[in-house]
Protein backbone atom coordinates (compact mmCIF):
# COMPACT_ATOMS: atom_id res chain seq x y z
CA UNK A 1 124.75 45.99 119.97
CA UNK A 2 122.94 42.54 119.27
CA UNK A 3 124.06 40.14 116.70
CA UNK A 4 121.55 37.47 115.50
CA UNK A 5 122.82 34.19 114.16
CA UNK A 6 121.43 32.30 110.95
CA UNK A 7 122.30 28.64 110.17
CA UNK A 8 123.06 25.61 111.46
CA UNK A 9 124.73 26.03 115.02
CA UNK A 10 126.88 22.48 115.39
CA UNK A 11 126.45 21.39 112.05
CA UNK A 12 127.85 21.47 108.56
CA UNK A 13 126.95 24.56 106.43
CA UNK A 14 126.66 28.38 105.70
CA UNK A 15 126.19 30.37 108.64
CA UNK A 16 125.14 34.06 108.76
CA UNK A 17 125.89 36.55 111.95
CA UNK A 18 123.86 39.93 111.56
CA UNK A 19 125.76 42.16 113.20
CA UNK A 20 124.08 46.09 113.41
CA UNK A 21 126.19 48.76 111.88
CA UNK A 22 128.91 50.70 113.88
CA UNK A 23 127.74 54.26 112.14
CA UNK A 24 123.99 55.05 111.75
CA UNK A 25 122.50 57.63 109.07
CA UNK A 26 121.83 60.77 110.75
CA UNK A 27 118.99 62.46 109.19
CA UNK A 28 119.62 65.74 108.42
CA UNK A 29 119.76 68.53 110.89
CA UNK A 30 117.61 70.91 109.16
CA UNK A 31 114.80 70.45 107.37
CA UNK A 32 112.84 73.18 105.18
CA UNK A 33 112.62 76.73 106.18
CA UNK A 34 110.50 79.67 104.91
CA UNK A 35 111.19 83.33 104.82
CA UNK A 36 108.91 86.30 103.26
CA UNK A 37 110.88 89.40 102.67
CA UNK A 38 112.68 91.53 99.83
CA UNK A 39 114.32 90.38 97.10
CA UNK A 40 116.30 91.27 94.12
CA UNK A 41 114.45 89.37 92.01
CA UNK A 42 112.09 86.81 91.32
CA UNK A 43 108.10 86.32 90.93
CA UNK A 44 106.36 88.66 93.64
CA UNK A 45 103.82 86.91 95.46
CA UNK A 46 104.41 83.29 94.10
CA UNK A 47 106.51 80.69 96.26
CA UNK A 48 110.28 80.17 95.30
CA UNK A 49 112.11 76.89 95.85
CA UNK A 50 115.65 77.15 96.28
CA UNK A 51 117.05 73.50 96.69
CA UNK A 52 121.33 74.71 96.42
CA UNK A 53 122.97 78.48 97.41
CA UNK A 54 123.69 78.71 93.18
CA UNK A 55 120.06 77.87 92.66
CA UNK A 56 119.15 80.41 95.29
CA UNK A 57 121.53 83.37 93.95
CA UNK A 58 119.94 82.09 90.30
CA UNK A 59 116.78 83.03 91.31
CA UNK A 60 116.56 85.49 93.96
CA UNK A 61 119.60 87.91 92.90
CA UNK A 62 122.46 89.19 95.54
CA UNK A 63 122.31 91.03 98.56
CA UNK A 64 120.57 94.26 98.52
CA UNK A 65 120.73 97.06 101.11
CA UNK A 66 117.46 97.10 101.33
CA UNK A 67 116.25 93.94 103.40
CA UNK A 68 118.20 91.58 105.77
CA UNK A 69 116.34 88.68 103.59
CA UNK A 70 119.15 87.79 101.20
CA UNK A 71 121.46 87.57 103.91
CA UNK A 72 119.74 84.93 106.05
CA UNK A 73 119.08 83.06 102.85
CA UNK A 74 122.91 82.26 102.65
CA UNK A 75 123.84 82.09 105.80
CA UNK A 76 121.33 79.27 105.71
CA UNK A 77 123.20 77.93 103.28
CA UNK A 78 126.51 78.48 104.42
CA UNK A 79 125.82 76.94 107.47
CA UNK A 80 123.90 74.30 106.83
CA UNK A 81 126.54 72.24 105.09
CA UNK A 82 124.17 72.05 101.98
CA UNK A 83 121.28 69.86 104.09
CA UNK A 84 117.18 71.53 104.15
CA UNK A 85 114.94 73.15 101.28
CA UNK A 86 114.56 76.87 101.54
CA UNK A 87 111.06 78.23 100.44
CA UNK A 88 110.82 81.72 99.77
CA UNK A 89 108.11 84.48 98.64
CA UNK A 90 109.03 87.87 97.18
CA UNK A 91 106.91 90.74 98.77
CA UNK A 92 107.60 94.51 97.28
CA UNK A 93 106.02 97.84 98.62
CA UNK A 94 104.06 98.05 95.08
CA UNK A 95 105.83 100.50 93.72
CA UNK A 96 108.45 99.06 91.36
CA UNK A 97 108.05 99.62 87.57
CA UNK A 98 107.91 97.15 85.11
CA UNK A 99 111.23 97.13 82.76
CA UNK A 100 110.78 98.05 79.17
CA UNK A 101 112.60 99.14 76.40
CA UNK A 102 111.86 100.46 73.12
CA UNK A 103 113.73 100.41 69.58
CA UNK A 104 113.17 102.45 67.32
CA UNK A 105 113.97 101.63 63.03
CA UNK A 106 117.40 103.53 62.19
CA UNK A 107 116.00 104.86 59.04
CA UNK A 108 112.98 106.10 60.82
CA UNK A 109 113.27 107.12 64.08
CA UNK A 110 109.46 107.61 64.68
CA UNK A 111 108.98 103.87 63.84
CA UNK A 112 108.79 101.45 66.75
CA UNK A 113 110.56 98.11 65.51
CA UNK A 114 110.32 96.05 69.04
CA UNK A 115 109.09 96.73 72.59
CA UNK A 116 110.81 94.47 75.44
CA UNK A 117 108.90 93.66 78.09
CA UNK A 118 109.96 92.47 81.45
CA UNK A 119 108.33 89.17 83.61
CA UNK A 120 108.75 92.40 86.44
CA UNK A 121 110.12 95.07 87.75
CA UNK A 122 113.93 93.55 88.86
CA UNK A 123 114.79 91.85 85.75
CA UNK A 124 118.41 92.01 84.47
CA UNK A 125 118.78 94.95 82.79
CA UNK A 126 121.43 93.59 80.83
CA UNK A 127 119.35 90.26 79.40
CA UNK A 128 116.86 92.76 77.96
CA UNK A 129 119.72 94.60 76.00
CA UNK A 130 121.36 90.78 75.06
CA UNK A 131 117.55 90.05 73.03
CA UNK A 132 117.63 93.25 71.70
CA UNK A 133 121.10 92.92 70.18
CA UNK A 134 120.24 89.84 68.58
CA UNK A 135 117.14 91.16 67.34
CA UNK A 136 118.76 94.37 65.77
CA UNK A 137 120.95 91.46 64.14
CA UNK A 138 117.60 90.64 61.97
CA UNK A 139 115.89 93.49 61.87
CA UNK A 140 112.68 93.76 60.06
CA UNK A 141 109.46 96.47 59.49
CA UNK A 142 106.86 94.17 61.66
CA UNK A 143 106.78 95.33 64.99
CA UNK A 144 106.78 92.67 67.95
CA UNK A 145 106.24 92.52 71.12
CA UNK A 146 108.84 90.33 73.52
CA UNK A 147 108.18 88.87 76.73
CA UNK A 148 111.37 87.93 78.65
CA UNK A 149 110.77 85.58 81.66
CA UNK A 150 112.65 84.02 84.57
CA UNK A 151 113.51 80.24 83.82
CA UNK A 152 112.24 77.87 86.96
């Protein structure tokens, strides 16, 4: 450890000693990692950033029994004491369906009021029927079509 000295050295005055720190910043163990597998969710064939395990579970979905991919992701996270940047891209065996759902006007059945369409084929369920609810709150005789898609 070597100190450096500033300033007069038998003389009157300010003198400054430089000494070098007793801890040093470690950089972070791990750095960025990328995986390609199966997801719950999320864009297929377009990079995902997932900088936090919340932001990851945000975008990607939960564990599935279907791929080994969402585990890795958090145990990346869970070990890694919150340090590194995962990258990720969604592959799928091109089979999924898109999500849609129809309503249909109460007074007449055969009229189409709103079709809700899916960003793909793992979207919530259950955020399509939340728009749809608060569009049967307003309902009108134009028909519309809605395009529901994943915030980045």
């Amino acid at each position: 450890m070597a100190t450096r000295r500033f300033g007069p050295t038998l003389d009157a005055g300010t003198v400054i000693i430089e000494k070098e720190a007793d801890k040093q910043i470690q950089p972070a163990l791990l750095g960025s990692t990328a995986y390609t597998g199966v997801l719950e969710r999320g864009p297929v064939g377009e990079v995902i950033t997932a900088t936090s395990k919340k932001d990851l579970l945000l975008k990607t979905g939960s564990l599935i029994p279907d791929s080994l991919l969402p585990d890795c992701c958090q145990d990346f996270w869970d070990h890694s004491e919150g340090a590194g940047i995962l990258f990720l891209y969604r592959v799928t065996d091109g089979t999924e369906v898109k999500a849609t759902l129809d309503l249909y006007d109460r007074k007449n059945p055969r009229n189409k009021v709103v079709t809700v369409d899916a960003k793909n084929s793992q979207e919530a369920r259950n955020k399509t029927e939340e728009m749809c609810k608060r569009l049967l709150a307003n309902p009108t005789k134009d028909n519309y079509e809605i395009i529901i898609e994943e915030q980045k």
